[in-house]
PDB file of N, CA and C in Angstrom:
ATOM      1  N   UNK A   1      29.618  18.869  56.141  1.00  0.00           N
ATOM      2  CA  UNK A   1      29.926  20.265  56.306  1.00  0.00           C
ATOM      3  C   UNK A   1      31.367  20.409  56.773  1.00  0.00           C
ATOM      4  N   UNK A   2      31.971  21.304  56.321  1.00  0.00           N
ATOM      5  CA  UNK A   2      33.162  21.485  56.859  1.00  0.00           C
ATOM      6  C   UNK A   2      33.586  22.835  56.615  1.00  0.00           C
ATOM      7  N   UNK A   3      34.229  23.481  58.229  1.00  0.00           N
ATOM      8  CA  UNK A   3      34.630  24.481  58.298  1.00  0.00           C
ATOM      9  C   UNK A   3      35.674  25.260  57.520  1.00  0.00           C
ATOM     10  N   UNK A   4      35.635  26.749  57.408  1.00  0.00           N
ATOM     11  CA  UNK A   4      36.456  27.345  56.364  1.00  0.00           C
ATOM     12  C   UNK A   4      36.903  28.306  56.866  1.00  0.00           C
ATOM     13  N   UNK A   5      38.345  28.689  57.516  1.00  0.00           N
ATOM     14  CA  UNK A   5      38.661  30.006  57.714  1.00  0.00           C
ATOM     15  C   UNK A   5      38.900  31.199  56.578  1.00  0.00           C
ATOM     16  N   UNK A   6      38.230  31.866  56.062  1.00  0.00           N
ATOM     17  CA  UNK A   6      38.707  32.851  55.142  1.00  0.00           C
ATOM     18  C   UNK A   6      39.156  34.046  55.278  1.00  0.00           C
ATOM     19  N   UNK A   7      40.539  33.902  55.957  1.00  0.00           N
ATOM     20  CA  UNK A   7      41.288  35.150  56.166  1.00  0.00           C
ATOM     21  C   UNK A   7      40.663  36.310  57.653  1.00  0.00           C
ATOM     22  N   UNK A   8      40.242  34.933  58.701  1.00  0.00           N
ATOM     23  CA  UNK A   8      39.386  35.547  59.529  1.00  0.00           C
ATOM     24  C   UNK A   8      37.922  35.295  59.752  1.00  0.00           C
ATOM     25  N   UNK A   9      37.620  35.093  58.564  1.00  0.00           N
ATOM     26  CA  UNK A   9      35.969  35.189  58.214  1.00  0.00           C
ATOM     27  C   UNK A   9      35.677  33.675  57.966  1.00  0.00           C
ATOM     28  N   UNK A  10      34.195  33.481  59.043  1.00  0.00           N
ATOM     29  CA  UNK A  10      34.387  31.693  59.282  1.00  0.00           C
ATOM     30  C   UNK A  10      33.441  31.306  58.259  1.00  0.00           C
ATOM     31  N   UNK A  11      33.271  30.613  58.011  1.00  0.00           N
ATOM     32  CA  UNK A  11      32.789  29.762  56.338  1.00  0.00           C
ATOM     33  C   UNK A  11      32.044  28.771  56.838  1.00  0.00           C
ATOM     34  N   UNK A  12      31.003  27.979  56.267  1.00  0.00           N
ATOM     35  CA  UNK A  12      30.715  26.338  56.348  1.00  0.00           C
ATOM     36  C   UNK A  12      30.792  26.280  55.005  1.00  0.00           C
ATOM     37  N   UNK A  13      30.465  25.076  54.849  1.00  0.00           N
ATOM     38  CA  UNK A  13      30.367  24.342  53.323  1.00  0.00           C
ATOM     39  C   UNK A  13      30.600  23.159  52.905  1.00  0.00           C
ATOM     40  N   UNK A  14      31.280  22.659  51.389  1.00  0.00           N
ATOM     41  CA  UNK A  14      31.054  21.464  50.935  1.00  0.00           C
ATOM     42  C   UNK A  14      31.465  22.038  49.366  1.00  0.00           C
ATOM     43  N   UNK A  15      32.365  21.261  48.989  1.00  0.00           N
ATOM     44  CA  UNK A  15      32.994  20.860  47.614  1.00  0.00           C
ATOM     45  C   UNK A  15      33.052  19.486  47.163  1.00  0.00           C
ATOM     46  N   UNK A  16      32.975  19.632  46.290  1.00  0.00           N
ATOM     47  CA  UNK A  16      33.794  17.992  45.184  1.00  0.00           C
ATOM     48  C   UNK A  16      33.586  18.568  44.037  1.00  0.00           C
ATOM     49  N   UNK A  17      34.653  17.089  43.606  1.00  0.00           N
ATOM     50  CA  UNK A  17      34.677  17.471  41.858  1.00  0.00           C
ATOM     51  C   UNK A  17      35.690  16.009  41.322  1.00  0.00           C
ATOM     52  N   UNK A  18      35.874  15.883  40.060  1.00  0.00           N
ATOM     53  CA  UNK A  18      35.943  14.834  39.103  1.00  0.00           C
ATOM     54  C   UNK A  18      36.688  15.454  38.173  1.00  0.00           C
ATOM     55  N   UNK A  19      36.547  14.616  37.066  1.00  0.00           N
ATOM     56  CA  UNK A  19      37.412  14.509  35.645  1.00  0.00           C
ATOM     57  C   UNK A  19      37.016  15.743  35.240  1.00  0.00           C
ATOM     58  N   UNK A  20      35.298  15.791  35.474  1.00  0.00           N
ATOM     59  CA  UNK A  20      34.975  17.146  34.301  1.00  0.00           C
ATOM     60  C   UNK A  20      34.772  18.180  34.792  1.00  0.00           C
ATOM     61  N   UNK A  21      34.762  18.184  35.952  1.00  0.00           N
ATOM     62  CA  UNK A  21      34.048  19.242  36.686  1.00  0.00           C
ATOM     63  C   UNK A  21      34.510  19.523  38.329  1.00  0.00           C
ATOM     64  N   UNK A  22      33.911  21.059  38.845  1.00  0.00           N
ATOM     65  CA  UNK A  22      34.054  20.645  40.115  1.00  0.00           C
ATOM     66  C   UNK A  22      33.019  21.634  40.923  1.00  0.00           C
ATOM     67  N   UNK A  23      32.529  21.708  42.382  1.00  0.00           N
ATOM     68  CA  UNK A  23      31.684  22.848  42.705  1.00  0.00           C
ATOM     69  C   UNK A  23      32.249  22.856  44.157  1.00  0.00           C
ATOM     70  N   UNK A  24      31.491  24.074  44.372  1.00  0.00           N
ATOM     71  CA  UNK A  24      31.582  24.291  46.002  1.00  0.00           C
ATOM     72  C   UNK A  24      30.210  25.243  46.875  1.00  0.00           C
ATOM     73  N   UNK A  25      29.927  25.122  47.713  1.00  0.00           N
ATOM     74  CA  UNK A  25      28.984  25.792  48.299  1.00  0.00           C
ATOM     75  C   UNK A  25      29.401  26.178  49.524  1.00  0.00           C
ATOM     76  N   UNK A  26      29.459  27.579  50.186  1.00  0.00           N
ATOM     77  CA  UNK A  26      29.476  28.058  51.215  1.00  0.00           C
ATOM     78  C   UNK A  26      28.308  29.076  51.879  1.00  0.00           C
ATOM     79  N   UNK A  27      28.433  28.890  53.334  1.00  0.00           N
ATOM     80  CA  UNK A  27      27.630  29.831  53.666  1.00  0.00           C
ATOM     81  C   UNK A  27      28.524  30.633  54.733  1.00  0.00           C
ATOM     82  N   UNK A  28      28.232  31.777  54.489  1.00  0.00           N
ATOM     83  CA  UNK A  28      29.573  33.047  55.384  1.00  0.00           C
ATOM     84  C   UNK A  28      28.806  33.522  56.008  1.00  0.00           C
ATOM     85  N   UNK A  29      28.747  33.366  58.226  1.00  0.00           N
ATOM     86  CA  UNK A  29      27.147  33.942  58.734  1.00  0.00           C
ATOM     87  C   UNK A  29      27.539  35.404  59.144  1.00  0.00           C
ATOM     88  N   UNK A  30      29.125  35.846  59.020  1.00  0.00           N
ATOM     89  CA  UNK A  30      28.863  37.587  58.977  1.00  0.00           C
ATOM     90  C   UNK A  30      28.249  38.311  57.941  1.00  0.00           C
ATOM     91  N   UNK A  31      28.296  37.506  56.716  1.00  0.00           N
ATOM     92  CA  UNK A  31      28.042  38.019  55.695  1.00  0.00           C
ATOM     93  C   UNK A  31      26.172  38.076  55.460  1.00  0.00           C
ATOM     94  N   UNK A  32      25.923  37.133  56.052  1.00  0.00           N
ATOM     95  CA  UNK A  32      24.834  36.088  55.585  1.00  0.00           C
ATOM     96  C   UNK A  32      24.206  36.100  54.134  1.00  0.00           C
ATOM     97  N   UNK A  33      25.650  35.045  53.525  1.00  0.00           N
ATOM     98  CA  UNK A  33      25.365  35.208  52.390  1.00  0.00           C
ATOM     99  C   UNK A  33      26.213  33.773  51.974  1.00  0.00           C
ATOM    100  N   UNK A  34      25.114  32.602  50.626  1.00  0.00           N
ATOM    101  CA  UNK A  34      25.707  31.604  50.100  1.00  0.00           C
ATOM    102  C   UNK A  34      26.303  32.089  49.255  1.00  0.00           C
ATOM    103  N   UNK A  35      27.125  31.227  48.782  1.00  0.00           N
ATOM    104  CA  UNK A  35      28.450  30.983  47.679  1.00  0.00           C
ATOM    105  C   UNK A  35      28.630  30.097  46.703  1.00  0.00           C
ATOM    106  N   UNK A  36      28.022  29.728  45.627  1.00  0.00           N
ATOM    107  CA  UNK A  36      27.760  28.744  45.030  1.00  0.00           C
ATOM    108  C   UNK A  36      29.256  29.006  43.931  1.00  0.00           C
ATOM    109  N   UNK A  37      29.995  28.038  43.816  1.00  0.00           N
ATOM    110  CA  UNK A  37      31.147  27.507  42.735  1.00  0.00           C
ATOM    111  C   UNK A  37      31.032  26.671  41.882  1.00  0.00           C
ATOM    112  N   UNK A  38      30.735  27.038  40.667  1.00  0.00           N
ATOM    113  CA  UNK A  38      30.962  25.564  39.598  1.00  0.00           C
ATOM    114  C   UNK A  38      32.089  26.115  38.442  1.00  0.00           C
ATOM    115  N   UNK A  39      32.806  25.009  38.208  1.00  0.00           N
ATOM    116  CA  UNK A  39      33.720  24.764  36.938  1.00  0.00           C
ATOM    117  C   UNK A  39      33.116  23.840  36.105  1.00  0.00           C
ATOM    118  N   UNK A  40      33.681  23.694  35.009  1.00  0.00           N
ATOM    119  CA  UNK A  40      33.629  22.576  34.020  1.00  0.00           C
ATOM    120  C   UNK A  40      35.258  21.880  33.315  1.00  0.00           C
ATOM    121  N   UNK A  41      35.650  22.808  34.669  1.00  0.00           N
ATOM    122  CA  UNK A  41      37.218  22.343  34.495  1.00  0.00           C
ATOM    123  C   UNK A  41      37.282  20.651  35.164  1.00  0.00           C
ATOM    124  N   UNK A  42      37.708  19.970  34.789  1.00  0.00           N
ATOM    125  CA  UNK A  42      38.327  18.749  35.806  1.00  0.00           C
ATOM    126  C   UNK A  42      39.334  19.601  36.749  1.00  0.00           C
ATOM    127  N   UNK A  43      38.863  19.185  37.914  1.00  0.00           N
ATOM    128  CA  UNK A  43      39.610  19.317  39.078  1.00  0.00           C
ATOM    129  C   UNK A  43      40.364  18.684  39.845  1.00  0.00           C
ATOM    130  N   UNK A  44      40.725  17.391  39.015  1.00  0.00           N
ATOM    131  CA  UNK A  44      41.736  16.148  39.695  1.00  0.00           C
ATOM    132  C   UNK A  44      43.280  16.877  39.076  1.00  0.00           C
ATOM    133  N   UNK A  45      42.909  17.267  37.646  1.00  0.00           N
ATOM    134  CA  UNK A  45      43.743  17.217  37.438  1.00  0.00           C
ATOM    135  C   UNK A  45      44.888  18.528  37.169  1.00  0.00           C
ATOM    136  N   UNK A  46      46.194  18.802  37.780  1.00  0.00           N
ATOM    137  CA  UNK A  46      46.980  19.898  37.913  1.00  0.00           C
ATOM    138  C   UNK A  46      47.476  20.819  36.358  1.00  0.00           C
ATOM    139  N   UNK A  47      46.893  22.187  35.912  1.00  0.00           N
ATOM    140  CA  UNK A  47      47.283  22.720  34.845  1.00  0.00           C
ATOM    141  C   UNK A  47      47.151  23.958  35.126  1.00  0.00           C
ATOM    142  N   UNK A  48      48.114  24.392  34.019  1.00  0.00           N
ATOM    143  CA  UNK A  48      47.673  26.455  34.276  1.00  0.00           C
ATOM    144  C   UNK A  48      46.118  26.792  34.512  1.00  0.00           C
ATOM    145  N   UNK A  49      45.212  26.141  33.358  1.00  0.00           N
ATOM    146  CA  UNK A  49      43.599  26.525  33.341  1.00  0.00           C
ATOM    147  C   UNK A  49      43.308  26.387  35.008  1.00  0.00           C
ATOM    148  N   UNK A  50      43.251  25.385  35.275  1.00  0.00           N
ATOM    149  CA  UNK A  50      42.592  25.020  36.643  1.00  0.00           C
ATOM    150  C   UNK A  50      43.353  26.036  37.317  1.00  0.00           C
ATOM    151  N   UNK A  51      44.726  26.235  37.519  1.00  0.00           N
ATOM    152  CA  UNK A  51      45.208  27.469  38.709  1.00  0.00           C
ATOM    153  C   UNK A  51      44.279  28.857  38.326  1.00  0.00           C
ATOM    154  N   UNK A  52      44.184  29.224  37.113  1.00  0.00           N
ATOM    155  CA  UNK A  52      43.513  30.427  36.764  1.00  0.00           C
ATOM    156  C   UNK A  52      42.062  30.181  37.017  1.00  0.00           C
ATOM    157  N   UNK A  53      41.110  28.955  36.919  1.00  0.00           N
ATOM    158  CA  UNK A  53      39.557  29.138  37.477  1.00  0.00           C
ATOM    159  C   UNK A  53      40.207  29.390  39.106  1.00  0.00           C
ATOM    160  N   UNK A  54      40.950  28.799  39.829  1.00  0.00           N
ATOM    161  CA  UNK A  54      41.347  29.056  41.364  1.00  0.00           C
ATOM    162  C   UNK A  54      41.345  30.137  41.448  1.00  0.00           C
ATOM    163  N   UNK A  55      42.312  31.003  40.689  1.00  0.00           N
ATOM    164  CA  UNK A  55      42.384  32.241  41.280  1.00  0.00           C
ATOM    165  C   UNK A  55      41.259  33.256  41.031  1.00  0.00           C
ATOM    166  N   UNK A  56      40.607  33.163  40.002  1.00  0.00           N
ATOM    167  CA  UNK A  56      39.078  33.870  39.467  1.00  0.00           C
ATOM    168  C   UNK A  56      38.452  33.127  40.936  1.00  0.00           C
ATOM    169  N   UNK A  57      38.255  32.228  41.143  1.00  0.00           N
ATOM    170  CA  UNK A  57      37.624  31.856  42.295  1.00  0.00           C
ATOM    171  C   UNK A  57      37.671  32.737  43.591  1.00  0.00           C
ATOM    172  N   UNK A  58      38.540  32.771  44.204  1.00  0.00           N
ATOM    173  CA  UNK A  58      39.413  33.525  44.980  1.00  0.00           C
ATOM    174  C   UNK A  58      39.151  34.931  45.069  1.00  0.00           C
ATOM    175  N   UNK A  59      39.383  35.141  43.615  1.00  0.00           N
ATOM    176  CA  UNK A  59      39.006  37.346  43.334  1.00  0.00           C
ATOM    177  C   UNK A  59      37.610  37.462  43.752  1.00  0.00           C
ATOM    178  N   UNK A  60      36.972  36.397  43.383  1.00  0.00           N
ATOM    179  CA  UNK A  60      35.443  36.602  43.281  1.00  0.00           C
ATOM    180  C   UNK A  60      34.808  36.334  44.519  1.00  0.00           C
ATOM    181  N   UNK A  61      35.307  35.581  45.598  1.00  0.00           N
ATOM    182  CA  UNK A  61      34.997  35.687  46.956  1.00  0.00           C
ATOM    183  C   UNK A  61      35.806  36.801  47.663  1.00  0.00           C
ATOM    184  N   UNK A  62      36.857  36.774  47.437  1.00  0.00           N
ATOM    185  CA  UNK A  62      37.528  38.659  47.483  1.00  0.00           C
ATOM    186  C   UNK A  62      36.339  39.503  47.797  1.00  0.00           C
ATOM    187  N   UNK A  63      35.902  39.524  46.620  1.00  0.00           N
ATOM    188  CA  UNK A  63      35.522  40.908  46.391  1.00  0.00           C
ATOM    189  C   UNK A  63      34.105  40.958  46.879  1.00  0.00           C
ATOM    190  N   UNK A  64      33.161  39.570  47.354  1.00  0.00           N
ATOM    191  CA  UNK A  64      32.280  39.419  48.506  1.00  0.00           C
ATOM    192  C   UNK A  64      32.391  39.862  49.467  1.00  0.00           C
ATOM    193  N   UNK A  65      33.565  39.658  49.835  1.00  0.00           N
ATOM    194  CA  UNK A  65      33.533  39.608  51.218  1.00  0.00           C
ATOM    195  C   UNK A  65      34.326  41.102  51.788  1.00  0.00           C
ATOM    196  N   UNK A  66      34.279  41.837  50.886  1.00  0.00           N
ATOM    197  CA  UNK A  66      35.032  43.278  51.194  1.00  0.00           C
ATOM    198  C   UNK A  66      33.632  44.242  51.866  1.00  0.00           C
TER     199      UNK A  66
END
């Protein structure tokens, strides 16, 4: 488990990922609400695609947590 500050808002969770893929799971206890993340992007490796699943990532816990 490992802690997550999100802009204030405290997080637990757990990620990994590989060549093909990658996930993440959080749980947010103001929210009380999980967070499940999967790609089918490889996540080792650095490209526009992967910055753009990041930032879709990002909007989409955004807009949870509003």
């Amino acid at each position: 488990m490992i802690y997550f500050d999100l802009g204030g808002i405290e997080a637990y969770g757990h990620g990994g990922g590989g060549v093909g893929g990658g996930c993440g799971l959080l749980y947010i206890p103001s929210h009380k609400t999980y967070v499940f993340f999967s790609t089918n992007l490889g996540v080792l490796v650095e490209s526009e695609l992967v910055k753009k699943a990041g930032g879709l990532r990002d909007a989409v816990l955004a807009a949870i947590l509003q």
